[in-house]
PDB file of N, CA and C in Angstrom:
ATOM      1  N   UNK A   1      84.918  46.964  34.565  1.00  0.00           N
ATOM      2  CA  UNK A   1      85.350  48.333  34.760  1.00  0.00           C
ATOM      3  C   UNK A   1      85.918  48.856  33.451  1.00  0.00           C
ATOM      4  N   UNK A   2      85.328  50.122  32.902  1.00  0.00           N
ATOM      5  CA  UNK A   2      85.976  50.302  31.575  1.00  0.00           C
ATOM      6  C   UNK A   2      86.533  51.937  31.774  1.00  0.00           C
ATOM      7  N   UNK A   3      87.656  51.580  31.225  1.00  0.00           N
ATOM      8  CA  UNK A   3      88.946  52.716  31.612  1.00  0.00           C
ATOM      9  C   UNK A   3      88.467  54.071  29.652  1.00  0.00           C
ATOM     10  N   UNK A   4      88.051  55.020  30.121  1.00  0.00           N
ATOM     11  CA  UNK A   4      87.930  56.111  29.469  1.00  0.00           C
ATOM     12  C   UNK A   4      89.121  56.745  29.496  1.00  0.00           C
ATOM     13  N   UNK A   5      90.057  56.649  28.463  1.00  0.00           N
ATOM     14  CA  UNK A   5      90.798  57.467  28.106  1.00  0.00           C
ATOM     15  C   UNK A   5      90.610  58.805  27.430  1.00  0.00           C
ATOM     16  N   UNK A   6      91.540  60.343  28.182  1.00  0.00           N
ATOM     17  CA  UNK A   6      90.882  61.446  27.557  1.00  0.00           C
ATOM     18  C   UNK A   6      91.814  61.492  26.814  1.00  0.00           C
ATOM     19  N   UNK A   7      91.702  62.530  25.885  1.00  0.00           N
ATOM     20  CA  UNK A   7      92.601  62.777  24.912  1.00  0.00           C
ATOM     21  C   UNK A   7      93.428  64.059  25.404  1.00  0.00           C
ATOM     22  N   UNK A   8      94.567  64.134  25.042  1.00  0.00           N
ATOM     23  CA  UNK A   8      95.924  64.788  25.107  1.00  0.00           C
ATOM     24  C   UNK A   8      95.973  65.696  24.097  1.00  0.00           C
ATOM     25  N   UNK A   9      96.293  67.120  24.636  1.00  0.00           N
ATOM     26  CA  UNK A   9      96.851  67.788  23.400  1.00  0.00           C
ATOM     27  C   UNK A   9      97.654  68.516  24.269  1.00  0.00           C
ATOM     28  N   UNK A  10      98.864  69.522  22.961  1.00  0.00           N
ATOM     29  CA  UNK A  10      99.535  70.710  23.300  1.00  0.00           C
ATOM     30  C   UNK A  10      98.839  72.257  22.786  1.00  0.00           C
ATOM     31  N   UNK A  11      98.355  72.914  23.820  1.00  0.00           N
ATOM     32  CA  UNK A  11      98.057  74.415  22.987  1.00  0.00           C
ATOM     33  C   UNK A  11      98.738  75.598  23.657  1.00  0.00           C
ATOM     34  N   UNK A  12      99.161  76.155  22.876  1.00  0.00           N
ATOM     35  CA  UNK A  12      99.621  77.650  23.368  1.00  0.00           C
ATOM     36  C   UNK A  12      98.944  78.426  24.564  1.00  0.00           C
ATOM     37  N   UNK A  13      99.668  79.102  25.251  1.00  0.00           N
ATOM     38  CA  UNK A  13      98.629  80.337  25.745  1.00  0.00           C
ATOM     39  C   UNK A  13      97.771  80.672  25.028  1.00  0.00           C
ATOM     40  N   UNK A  14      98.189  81.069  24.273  1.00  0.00           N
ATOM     41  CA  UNK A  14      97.579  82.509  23.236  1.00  0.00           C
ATOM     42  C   UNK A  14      96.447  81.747  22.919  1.00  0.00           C
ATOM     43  N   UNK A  15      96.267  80.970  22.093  1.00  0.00           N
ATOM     44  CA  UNK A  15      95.399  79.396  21.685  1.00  0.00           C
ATOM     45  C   UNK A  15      94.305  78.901  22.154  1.00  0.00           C
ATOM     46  N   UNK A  16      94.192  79.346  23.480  1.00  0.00           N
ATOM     47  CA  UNK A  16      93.025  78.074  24.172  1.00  0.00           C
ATOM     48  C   UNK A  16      92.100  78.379  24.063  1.00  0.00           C
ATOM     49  N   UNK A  17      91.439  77.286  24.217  1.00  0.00           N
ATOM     50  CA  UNK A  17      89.605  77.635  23.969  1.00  0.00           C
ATOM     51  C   UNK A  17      89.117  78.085  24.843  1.00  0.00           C
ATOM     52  N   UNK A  18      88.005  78.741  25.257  1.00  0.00           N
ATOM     53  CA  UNK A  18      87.649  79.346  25.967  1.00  0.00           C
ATOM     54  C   UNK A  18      87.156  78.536  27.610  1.00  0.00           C
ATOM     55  N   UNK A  19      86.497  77.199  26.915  1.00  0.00           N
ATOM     56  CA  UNK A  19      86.368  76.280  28.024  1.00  0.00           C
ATOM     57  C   UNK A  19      87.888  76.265  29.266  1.00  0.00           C
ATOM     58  N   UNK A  20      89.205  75.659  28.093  1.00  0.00           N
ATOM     59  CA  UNK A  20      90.421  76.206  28.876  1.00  0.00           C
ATOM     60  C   UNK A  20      91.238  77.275  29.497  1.00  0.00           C
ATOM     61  N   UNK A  21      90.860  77.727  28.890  1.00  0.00           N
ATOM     62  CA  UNK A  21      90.990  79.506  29.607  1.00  0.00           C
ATOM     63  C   UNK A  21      89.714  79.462  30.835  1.00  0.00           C
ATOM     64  N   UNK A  22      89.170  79.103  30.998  1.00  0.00           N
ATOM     65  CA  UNK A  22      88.068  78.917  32.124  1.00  0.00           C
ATOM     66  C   UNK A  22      88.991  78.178  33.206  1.00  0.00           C
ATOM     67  N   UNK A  23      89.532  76.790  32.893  1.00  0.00           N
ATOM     68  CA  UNK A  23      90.083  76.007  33.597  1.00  0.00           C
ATOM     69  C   UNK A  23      90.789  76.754  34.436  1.00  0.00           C
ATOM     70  N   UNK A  24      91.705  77.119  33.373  1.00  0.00           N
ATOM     71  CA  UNK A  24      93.451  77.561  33.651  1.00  0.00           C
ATOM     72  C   UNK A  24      93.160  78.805  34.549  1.00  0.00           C
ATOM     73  N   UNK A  25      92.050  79.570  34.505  1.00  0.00           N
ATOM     74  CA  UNK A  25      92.020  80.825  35.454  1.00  0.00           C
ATOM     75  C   UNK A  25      91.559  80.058  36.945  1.00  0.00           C
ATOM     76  N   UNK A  26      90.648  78.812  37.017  1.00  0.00           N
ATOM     77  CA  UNK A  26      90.108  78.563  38.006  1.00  0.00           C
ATOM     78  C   UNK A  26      91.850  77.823  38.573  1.00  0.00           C
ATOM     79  N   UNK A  27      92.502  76.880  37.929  1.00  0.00           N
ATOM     80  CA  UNK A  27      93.501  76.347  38.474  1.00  0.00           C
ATOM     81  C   UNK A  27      94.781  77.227  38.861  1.00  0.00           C
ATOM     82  N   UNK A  28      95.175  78.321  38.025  1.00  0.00           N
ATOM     83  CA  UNK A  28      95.725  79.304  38.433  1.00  0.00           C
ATOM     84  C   UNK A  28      95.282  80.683  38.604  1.00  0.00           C
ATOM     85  N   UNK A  29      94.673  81.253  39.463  1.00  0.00           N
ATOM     86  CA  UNK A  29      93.648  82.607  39.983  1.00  0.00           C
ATOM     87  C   UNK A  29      94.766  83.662  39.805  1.00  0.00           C
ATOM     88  N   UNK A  30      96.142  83.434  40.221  1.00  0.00           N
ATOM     89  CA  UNK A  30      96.894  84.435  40.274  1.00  0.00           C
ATOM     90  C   UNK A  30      97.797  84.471  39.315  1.00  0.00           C
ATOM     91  N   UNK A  31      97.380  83.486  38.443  1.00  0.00           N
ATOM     92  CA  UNK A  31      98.792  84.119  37.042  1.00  0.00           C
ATOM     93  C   UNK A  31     100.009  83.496  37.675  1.00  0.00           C
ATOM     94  N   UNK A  32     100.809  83.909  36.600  1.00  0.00           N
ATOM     95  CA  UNK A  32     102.193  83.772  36.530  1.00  0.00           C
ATOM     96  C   UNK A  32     102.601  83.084  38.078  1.00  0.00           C
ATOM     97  N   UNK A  33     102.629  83.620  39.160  1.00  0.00           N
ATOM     98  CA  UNK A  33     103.039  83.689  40.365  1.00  0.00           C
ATOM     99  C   UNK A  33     102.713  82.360  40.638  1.00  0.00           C
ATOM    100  N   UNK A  34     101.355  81.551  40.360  1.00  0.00           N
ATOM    101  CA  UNK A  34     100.736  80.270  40.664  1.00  0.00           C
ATOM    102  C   UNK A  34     101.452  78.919  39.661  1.00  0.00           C
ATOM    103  N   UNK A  35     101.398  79.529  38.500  1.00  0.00           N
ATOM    104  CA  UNK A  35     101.877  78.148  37.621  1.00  0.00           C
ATOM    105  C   UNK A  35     103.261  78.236  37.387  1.00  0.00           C
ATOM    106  N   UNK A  36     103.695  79.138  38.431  1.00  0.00           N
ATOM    107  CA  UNK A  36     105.999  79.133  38.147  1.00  0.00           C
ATOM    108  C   UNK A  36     106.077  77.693  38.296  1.00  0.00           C
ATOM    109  N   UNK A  37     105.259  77.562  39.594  1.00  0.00           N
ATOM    110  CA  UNK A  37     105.878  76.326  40.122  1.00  0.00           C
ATOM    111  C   UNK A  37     105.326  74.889  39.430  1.00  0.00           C
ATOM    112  N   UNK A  38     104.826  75.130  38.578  1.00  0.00           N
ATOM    113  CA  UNK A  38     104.341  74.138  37.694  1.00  0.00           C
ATOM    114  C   UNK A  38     104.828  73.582  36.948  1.00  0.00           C
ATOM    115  N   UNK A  39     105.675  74.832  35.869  1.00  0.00           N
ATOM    116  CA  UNK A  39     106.434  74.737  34.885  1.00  0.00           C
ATOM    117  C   UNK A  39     107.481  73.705  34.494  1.00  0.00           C
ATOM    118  N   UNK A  40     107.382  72.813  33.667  1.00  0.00           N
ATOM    119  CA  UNK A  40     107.724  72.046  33.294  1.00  0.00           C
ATOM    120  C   UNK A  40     108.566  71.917  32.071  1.00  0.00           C
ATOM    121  N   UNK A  41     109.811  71.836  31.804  1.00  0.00           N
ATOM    122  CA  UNK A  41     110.276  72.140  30.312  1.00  0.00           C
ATOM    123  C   UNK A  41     110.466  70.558  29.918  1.00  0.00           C
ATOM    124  N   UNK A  42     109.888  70.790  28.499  1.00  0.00           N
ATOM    125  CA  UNK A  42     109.929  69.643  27.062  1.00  0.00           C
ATOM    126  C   UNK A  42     110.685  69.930  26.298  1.00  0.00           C
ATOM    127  N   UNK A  43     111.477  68.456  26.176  1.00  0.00           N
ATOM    128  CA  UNK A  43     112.556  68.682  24.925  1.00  0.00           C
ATOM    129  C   UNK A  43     112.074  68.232  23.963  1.00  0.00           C
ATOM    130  N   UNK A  44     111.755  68.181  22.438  1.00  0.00           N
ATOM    131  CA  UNK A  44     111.300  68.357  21.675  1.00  0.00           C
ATOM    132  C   UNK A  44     112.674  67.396  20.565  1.00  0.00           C
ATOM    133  N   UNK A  45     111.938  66.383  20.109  1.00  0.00           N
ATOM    134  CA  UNK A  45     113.307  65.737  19.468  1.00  0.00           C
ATOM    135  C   UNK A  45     114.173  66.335  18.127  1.00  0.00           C
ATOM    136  N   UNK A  46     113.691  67.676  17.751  1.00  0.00           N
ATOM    137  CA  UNK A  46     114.494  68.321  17.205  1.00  0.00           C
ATOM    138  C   UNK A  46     115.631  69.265  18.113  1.00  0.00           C
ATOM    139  N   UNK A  47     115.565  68.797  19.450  1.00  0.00           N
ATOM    140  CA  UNK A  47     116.750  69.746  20.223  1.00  0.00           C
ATOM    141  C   UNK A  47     115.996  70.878  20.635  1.00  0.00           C
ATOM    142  N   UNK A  48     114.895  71.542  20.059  1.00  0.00           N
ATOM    143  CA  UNK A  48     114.411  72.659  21.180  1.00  0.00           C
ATOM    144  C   UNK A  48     113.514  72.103  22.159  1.00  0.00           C
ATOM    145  N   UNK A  49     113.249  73.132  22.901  1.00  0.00           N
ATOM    146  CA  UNK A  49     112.474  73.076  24.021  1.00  0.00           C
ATOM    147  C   UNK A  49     111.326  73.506  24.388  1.00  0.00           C
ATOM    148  N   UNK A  50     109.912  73.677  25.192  1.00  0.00           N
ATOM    149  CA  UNK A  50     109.452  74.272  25.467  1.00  0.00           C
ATOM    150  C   UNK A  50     108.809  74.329  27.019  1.00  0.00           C
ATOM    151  N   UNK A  51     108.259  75.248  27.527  1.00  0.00           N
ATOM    152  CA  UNK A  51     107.713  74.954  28.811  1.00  0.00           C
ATOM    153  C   UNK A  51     106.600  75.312  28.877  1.00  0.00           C
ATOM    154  N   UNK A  52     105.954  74.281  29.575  1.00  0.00           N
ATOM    155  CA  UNK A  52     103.978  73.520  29.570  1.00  0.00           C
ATOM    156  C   UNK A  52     103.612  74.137  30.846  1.00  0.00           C
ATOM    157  N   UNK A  53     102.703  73.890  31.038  1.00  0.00           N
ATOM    158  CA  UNK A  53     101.598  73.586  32.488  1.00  0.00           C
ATOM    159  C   UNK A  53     100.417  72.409  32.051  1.00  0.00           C
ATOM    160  N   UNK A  54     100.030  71.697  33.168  1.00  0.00           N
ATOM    161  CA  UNK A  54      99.240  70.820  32.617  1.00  0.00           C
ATOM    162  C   UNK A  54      97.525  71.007  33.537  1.00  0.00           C
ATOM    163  N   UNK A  55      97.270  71.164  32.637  1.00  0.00           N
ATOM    164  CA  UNK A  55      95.438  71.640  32.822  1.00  0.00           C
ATOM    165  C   UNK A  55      94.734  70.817  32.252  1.00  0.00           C
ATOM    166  N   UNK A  56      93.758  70.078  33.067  1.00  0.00           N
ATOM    167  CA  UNK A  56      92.492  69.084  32.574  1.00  0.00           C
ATOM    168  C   UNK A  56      91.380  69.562  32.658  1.00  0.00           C
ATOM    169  N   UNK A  57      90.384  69.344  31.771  1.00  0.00           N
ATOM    170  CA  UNK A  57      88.816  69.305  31.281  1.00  0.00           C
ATOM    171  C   UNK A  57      88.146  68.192  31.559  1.00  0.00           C
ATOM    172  N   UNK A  58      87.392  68.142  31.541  1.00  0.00           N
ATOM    173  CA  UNK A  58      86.095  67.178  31.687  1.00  0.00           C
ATOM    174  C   UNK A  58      86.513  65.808  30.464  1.00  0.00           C
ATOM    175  N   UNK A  59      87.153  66.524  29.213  1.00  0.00           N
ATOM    176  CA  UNK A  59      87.207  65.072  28.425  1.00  0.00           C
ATOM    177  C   UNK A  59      88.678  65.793  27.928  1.00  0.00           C
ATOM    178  N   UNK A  60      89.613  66.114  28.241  1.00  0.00           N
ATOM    179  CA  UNK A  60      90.883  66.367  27.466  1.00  0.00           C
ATOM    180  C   UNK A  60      91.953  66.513  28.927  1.00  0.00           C
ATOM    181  N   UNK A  61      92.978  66.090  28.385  1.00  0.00           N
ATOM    182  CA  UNK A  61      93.932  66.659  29.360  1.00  0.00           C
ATOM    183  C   UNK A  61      95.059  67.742  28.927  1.00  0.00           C
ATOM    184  N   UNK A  62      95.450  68.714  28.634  1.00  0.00           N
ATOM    185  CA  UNK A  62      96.294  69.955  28.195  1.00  0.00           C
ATOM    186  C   UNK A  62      97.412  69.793  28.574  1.00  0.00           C
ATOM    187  N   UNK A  63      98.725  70.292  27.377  1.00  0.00           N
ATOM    188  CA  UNK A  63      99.944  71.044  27.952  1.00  0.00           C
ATOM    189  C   UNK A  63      99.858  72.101  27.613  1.00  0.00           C
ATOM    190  N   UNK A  64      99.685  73.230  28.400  1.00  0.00           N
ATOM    191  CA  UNK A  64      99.369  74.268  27.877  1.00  0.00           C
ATOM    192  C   UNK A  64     101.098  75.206  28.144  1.00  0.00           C
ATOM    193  N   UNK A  65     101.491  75.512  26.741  1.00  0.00           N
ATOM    194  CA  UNK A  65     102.912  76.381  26.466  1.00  0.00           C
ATOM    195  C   UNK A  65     102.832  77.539  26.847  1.00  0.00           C
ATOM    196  N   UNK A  66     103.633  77.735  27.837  1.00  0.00           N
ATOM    197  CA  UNK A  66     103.840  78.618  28.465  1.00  0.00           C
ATOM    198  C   UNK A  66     105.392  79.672  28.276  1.00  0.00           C
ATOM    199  N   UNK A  67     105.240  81.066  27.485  1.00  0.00           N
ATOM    200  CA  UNK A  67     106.273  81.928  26.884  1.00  0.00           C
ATOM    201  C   UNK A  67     107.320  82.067  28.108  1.00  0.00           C
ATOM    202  N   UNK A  68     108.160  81.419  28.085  1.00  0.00           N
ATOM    203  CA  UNK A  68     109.510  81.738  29.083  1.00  0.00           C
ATOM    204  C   UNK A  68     110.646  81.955  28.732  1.00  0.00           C
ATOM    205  N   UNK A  69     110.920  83.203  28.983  1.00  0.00           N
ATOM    206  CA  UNK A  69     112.733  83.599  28.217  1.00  0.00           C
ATOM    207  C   UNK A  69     113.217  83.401  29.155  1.00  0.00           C
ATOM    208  N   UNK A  70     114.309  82.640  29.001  1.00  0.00           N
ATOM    209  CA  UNK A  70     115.755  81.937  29.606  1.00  0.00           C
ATOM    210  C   UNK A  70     117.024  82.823  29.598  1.00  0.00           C
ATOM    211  N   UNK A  71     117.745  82.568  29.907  1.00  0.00           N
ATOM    212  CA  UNK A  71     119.305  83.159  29.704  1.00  0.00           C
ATOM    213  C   UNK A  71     120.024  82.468  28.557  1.00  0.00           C
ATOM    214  N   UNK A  72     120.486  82.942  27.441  1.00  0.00           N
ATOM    215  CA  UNK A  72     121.068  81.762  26.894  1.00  0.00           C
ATOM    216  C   UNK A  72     122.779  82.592  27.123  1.00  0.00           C
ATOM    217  N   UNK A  73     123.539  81.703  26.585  1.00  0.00           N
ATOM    218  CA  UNK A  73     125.510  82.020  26.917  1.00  0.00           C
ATOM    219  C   UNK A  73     125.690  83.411  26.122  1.00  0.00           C
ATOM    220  N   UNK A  74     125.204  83.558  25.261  1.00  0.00           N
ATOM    221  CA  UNK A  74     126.018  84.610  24.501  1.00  0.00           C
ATOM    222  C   UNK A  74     125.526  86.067  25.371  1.00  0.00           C
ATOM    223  N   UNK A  75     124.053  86.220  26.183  1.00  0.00           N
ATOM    224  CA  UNK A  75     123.342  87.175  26.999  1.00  0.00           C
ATOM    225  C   UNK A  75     124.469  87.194  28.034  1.00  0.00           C
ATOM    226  N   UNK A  76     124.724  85.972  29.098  1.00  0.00           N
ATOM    227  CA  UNK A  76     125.293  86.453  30.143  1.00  0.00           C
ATOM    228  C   UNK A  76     126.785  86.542  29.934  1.00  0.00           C
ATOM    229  N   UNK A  77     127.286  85.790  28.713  1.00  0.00           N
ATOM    230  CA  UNK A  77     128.654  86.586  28.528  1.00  0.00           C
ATOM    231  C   UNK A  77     128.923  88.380  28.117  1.00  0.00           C
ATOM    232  N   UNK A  78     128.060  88.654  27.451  1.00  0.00           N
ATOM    233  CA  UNK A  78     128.046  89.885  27.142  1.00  0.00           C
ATOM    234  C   UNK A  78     127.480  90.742  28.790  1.00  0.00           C
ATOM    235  N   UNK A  79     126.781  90.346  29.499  1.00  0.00           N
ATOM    236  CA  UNK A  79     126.677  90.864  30.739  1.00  0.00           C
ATOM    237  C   UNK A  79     127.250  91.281  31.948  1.00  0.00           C
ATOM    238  N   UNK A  80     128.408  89.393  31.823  1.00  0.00           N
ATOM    239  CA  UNK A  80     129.917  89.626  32.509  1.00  0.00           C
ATOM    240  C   UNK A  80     130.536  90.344  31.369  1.00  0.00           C
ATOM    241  N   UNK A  81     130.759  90.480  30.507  1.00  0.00           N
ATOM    242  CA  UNK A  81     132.123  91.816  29.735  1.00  0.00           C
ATOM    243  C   UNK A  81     131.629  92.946  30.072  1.00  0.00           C
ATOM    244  N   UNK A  82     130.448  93.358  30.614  1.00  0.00           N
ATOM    245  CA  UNK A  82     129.802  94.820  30.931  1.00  0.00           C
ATOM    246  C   UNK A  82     129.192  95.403  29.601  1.00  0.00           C
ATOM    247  N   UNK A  83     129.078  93.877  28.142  1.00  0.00           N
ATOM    248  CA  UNK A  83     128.330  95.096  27.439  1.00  0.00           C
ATOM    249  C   UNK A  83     126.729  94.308  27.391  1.00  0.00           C
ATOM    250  N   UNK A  84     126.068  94.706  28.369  1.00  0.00           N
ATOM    251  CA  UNK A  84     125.195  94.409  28.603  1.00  0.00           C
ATOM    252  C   UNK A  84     123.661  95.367  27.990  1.00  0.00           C
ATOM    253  N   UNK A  85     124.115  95.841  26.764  1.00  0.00           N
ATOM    254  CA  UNK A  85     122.914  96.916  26.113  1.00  0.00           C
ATOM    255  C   UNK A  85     122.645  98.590  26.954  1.00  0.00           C
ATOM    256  N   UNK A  86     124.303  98.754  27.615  1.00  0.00           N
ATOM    257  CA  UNK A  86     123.610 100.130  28.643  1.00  0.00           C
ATOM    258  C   UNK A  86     123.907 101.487  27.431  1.00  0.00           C
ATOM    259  N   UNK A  87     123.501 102.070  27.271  1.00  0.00           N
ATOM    260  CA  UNK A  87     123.134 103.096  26.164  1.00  0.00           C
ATOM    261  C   UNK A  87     124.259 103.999  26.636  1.00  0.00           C
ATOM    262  N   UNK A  88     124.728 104.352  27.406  1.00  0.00           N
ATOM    263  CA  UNK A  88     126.291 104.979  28.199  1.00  0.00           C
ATOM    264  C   UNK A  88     125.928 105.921  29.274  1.00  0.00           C
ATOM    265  N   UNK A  89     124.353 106.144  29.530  1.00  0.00           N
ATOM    266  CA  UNK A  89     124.177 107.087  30.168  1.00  0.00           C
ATOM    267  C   UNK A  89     124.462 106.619  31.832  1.00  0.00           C
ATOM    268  N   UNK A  90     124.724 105.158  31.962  1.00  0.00           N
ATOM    269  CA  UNK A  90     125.124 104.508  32.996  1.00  0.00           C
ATOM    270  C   UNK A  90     123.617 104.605  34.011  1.00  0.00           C
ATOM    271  N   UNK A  91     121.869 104.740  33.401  1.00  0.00           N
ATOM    272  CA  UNK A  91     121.222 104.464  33.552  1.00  0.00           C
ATOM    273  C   UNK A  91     120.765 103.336  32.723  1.00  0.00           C
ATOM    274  N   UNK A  92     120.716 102.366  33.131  1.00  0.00           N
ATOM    275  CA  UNK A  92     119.704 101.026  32.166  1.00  0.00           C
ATOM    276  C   UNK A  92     118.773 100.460  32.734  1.00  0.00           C
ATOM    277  N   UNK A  93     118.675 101.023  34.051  1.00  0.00           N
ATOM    278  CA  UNK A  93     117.465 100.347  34.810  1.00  0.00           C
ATOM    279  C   UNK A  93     117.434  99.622  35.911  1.00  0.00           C
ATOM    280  N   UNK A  94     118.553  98.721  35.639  1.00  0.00           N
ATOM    281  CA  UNK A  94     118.804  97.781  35.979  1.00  0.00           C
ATOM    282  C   UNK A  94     120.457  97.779  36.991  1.00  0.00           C
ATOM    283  N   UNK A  95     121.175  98.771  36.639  1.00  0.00           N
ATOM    284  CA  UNK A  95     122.454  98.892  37.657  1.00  0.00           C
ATOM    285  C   UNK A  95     122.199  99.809  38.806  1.00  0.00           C
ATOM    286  N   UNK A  96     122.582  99.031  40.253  1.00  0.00           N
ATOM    287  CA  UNK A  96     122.825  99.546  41.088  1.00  0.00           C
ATOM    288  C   UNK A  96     123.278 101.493  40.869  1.00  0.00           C
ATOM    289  N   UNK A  97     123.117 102.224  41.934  1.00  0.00           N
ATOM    290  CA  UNK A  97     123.803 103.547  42.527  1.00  0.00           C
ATOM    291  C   UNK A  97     124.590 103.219  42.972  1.00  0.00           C
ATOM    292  N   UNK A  98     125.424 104.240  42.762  1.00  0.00           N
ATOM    293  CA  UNK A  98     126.616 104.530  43.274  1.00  0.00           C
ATOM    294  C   UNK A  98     126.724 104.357  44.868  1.00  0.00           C
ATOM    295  N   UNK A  99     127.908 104.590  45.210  1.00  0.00           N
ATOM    296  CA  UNK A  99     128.073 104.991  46.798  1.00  0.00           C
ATOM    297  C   UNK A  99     128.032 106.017  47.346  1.00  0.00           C
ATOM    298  N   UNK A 100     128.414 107.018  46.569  1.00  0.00           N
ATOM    299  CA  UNK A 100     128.266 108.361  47.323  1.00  0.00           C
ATOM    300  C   UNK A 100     126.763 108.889  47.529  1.00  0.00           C
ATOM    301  N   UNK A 101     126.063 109.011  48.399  1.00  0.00           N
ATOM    302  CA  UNK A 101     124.616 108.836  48.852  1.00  0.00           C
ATOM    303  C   UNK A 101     124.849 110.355  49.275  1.00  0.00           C
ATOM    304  N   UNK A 102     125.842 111.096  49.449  1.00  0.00           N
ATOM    305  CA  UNK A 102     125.916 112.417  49.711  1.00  0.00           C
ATOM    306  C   UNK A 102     125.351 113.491  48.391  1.00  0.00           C
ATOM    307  N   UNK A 103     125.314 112.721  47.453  1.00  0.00           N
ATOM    308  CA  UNK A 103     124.967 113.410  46.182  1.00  0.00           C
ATOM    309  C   UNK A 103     123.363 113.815  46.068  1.00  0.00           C
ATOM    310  N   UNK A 104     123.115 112.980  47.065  1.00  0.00           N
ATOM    311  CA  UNK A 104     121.239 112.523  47.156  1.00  0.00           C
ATOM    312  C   UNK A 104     120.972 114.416  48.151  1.00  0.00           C
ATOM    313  N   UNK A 105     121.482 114.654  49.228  1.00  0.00           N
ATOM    314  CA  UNK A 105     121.715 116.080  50.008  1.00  0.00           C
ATOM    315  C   UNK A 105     121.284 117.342  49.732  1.00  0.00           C
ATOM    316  N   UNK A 106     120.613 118.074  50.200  1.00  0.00           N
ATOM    317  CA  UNK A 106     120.129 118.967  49.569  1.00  0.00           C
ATOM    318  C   UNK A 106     121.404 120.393  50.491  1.00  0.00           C
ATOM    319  N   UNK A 107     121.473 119.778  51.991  1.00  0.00           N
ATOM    320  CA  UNK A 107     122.348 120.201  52.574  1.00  0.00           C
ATOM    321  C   UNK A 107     121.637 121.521  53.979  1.00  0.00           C
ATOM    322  N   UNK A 108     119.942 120.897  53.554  1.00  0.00           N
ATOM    323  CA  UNK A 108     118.971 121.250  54.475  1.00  0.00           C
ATOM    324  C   UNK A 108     118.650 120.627  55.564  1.00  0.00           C
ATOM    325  N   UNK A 109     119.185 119.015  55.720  1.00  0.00           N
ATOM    326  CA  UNK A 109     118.588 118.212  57.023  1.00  0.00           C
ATOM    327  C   UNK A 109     120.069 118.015  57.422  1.00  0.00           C
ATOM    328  N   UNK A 110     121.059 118.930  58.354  1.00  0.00           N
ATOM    329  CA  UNK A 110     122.204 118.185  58.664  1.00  0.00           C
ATOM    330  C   UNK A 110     121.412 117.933  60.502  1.00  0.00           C
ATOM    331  N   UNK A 111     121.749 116.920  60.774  1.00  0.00           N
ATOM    332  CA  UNK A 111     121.457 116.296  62.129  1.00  0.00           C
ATOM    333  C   UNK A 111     122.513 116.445  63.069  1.00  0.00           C
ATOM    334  N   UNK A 112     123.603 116.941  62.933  1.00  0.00           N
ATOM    335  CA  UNK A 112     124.639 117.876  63.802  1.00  0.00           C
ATOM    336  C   UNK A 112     124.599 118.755  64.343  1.00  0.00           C
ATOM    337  N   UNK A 113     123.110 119.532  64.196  1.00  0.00           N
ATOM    338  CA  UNK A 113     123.181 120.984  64.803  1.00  0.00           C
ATOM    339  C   UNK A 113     121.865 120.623  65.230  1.00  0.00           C
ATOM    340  N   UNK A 114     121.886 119.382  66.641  1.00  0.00           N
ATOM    341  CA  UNK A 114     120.752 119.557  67.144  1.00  0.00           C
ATOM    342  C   UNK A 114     120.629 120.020  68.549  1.00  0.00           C
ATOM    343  N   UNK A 115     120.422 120.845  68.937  1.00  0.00           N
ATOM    344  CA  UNK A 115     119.772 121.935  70.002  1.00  0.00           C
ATOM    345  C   UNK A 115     119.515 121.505  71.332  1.00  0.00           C
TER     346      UNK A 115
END
């Protein structure tokens, strides 16, 4: 019995050959949503990191790097102090409305004066 070893590599998204980009669409059809749960982070013996998915070919086996921004300390401290990049217009996108929902009123649908 003779054991065929494939060969191993790391390639980027951006990177792959087209054969792998074939793979990677047949193994993940829906993107992002399919290979979350895949995701795998590598520490890298200089202290960084990265995060893979692993996709095989006919003669190779892939880590294919996958772009994932994280939270790092200095983001969510500045997020808890509230200076979280809001420009002052107290729209950023991203913060809740207010409570007063009366502001929303045009003062045409009151449901008190029903007949």
């Amino acid at each position: 019995m003779s054991t065929v070893t494939k060969r191993r590599a790391v390639v980027s998204f951006e990177n792959m050959s087209d054969e792998l980009a074939a793979a990677f669409a047949e193994k993940y059809p829906k993107g992002y949503s399919d290979y979350f749960p895949d995701l795998v982070k590598y520490d890298k013996p200089n202290g960084t990191s990265f995060y893979a998915v692993t996709v095989e070919i006919p003669d190779a086996i892939y880590l294919v790097k996958i772009q994932v921004k994280t939270d790092d300390a200095e983001d969510l401290e500045r997020w808890l102090d509230g200076d979280d990049g809001d420009d002052g217009d107290g729209n950023d996108g991203e913060s809740l409305p207010d409570d007063n929902i009366s502001q929303y009123s045009n003062g045409d649908d009151d449901s008190s004066d029903a007949e």
